[in-house]
Protein backbone atom coordinates (compact mmCIF):
# COMPACT_ATOMS: atom_id res chain seq x y z
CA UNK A 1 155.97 135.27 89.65
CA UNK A 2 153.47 135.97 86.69
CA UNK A 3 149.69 135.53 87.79
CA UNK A 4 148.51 132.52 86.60
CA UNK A 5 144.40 131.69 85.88
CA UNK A 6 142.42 129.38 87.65
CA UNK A 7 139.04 128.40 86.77
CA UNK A 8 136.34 128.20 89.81
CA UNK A 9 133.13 126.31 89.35
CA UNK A 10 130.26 126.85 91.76
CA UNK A 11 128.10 123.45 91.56
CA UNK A 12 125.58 124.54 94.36
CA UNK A 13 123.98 121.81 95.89
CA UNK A 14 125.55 118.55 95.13
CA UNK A 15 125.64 114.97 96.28
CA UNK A 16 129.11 113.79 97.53
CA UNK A 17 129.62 110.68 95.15
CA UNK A 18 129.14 112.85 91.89
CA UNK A 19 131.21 115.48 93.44
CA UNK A 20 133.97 112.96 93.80
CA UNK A 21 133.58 111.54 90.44
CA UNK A 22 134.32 115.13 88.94
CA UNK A 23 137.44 115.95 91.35
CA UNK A 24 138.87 112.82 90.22
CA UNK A 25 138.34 113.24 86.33
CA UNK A 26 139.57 116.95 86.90
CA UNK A 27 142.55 115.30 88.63
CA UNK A 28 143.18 112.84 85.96
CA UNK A 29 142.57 115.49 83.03
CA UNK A 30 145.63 117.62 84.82
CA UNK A 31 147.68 114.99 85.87
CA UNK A 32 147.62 113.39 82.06
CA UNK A 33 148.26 117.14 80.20
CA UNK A 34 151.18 117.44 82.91
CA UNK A 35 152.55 114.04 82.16
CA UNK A 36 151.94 114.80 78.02
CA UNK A 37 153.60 117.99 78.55
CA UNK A 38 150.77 119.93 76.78
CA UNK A 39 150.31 122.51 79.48
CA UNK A 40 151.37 126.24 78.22
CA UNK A 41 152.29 129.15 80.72
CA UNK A 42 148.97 130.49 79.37
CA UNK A 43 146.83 127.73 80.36
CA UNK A 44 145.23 127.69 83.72
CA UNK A 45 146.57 125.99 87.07
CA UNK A 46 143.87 123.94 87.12
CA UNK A 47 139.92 124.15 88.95
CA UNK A 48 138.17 125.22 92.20
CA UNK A 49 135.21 123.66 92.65
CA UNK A 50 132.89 124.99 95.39
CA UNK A 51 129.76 123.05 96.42
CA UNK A 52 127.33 122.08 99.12
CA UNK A 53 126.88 118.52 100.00
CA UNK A 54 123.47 116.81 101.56
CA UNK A 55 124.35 115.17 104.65
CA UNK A 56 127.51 112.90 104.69
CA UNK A 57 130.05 111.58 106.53
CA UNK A 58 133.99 111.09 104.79
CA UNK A 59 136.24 108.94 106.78
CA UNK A 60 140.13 109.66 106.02
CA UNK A 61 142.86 106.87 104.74
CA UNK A 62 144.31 107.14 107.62
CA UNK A 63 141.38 107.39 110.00
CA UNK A 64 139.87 105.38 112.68
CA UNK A 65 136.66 103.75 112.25
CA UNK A 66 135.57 103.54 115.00
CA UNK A 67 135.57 107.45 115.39
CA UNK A 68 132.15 107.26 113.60
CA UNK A 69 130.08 106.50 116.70
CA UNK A 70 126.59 105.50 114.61
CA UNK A 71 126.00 102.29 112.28
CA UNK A 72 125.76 102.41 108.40
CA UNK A 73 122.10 101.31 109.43
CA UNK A 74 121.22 104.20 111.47
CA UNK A 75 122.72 107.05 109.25
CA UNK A 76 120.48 106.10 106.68
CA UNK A 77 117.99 106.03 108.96
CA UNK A 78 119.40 109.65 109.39
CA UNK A 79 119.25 110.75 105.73
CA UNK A 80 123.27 110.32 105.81
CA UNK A 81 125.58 108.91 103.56
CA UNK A 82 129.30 107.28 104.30
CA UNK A 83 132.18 107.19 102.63
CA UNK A 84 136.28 106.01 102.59
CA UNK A 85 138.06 108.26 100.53
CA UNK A 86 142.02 108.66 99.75
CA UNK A 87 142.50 112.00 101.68
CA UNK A 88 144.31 112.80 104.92
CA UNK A 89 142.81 113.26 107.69
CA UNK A 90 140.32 111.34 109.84
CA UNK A 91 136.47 111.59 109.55
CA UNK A 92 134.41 114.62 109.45
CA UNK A 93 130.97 115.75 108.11
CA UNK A 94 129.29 117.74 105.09
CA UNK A 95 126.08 119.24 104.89
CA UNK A 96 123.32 121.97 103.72
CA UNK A 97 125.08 125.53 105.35
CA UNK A 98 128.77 124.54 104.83
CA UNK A 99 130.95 125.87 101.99
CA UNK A 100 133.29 122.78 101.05
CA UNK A 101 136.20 123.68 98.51
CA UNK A 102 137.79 121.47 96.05
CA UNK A 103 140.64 122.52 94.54
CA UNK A 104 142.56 120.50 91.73
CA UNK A 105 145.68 122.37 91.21
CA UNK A 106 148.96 122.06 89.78
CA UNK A 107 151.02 122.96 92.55
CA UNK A 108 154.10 123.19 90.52
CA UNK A 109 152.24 125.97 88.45
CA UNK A 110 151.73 128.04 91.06
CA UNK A 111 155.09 127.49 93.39
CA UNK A 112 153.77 125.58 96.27
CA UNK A 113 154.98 122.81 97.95
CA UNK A 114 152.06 120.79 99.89
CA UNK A 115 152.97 122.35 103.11
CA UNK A 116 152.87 125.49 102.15
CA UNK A 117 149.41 124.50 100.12
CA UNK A 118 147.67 123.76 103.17
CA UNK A 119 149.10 126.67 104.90
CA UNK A 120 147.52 128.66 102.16
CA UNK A 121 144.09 127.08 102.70
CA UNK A 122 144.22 127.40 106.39
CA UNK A 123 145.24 131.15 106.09
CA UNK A 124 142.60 132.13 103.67
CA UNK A 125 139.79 130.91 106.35
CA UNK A 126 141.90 132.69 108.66
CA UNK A 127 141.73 135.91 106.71
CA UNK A 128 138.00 135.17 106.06
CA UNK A 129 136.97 134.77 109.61
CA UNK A 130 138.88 138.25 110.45
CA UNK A 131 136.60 139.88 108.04
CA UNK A 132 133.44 138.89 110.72
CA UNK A 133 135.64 139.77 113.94
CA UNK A 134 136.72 136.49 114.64
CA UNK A 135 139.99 135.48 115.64
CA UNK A 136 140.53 132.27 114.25
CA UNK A 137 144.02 130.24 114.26
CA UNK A 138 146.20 126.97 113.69
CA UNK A 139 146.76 124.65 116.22
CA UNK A 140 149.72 122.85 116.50
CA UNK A 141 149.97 118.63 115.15
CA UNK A 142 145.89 119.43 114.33
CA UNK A 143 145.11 120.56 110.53
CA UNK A 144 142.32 122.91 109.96
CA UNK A 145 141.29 126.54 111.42
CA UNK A 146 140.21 126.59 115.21
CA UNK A 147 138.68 128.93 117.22
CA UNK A 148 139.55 129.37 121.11
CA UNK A 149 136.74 129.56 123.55
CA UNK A 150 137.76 130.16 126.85
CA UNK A 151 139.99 127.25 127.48
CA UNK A 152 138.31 125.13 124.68
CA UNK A 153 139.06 124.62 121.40
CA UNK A 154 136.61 124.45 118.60
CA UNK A 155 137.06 123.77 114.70
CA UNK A 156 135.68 126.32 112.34
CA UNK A 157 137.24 124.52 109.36
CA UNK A 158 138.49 121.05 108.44
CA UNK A 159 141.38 119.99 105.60
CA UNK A 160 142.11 117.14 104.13
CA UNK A 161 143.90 117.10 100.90
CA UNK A 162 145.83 114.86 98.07
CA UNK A 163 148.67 115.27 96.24
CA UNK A 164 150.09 113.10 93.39
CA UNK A 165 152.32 113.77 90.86
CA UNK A 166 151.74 117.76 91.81
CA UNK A 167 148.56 118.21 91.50
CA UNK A 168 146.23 118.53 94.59
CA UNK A 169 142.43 117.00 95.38
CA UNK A 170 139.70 117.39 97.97
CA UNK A 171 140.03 120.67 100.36
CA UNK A 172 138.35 122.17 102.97
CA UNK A 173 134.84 122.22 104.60
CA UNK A 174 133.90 125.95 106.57
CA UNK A 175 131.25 125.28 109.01
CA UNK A 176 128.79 128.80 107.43
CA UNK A 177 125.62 128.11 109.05
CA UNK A 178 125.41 123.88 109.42
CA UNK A 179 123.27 122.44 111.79
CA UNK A 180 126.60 121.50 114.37
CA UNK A 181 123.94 118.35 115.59
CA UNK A 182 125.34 116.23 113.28
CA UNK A 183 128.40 116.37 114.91
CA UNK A 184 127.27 115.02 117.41
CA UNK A 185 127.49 111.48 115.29
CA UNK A 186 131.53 111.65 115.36
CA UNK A 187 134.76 112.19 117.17
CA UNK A 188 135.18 115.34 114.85
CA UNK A 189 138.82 114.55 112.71
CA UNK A 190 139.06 112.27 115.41
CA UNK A 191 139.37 114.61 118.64
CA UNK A 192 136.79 113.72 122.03
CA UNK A 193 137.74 116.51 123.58
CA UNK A 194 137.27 119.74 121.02
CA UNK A 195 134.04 121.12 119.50
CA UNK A 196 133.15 122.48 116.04
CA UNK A 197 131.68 126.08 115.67
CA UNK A 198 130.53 128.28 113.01
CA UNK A 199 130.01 131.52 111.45
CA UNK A 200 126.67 132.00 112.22
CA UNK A 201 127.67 130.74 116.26
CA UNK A 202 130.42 132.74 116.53
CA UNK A 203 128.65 136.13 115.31
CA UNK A 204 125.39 135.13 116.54
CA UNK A 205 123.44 135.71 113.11
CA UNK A 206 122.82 133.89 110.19
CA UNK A 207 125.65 134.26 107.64
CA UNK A 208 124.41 132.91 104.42
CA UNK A 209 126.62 131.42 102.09
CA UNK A 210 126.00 133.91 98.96
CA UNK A 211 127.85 136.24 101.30
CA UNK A 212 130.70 134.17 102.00
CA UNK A 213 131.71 132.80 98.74
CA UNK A 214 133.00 136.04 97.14
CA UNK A 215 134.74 136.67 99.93
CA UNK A 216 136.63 133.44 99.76
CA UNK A 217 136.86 133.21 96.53
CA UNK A 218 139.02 136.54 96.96
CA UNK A 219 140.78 135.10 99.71
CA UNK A 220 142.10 131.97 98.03
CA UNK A 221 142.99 132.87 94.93
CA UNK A 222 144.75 136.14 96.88
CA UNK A 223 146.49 133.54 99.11
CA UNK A 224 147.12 131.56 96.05
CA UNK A 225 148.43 134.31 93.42
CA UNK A 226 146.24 133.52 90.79
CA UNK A 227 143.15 135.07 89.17
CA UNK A 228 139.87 133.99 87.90
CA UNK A 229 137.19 135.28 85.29
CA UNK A 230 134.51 136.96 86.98
């Protein structure tokens, strides 16, 4: 298969509604050239956005409410936002120290089906945690990258995605260096009995995310066959 070109975006710091407003006019951009049939074999597969959110919580379309174990009241109290959004999954958390990854791709450009997609997003945190000496993993009927601890089982990474008419939306959020407190707050992708970890726990120093982007970024679009413009 020819190499296709994807563009990647890194927005830095920004707040989860505006974030969401872009993914979904990306979405609607690719979906519409798709449906007008304007797409070339030279154009690209679509756009990875990479981004830190201020504290929020996302609760899943098919997730459990009461898995959020604070009120609306007392997360703003907190500094935290809420929010429903059409992804899989159940609830989890984004903050300061935690690379989140938004990929709006056409999946049909690239060869994937959306199993295999999130296969390819688990493996590239997979790959990525192997380059700090960790040994990180799937675990079976539970998407998203764990880490074993003794006989506990924490989650380094979470995934949610959506797919319509081929073309994917949201990602994956890799725990860098976030405060795990906040946590605390949820039944994490709806699970009372596993943890959530991070780089910086797991190596026991501070891995700063201007170190771990490039290293994803060649990761995923590795995992992915495609390129980007440095």
């Amino acid at each position: 298969m020819i190499e296709k070109e994807v563009e990647i975006r890194d927005l830095g710091v920004m707040s989860y509604g505006e974030c969401w407003e872009l993914q979904r006019s990306l979405f609607d951009a690719l979906c519409k050239a798709k449906a007008d049939k304007s797409l070339t074999p030279e154009s690209p597969v679509g756009t990875i956005l990479i981004v830190e959110h201020p504290a929020v919580y996302t609760l899943g379309k098919s997730g459990h409410e009461e898995n959020m174990l604070l009120s609306e009241e007392r997360l703003r109290a907190l500094g935290a936002e809420f929010y429903h959004i059409d992804r899989g999954g159940d609830i989890t958390f984004h903050g300061p120290g935690q690379l989140v990854c938004y990929p709006i791709i056409d999946l049909d450009a690239v060869g994937l089906g959306i199993r295999r997609y999130i296969d390819v997003l688990e493996q590239t945190i997979i790959d990525l945690a192997a380059d700090y000496g960790i040994e990180a993993h799937r675990s079976e009927g539970a998407s998203g990258v764990w880490v074993s601890q003794g006989h506990h089982l924490t989650k380094l990474c979470a995934v949610g995605v959506r797919a319509s008419h081929g073309v994917t939306m949201h990602g994956l959020a890799l725990n860098v260096a976030t405060d795990l407190s906040w946590f605390h707050n949820i039944n994490p992708c709806g699970f009372t009995d596993r943890g959530v970890c991070s780089l910086t726990t797991l190596t026991s120093r501070e891995v700063t995310m201007s170190e771990v982007i490039p290293q994803f970024i060649n990761h995923l679009t590795k995992n992915l066959n495609v390129k980007y413009k440095k």
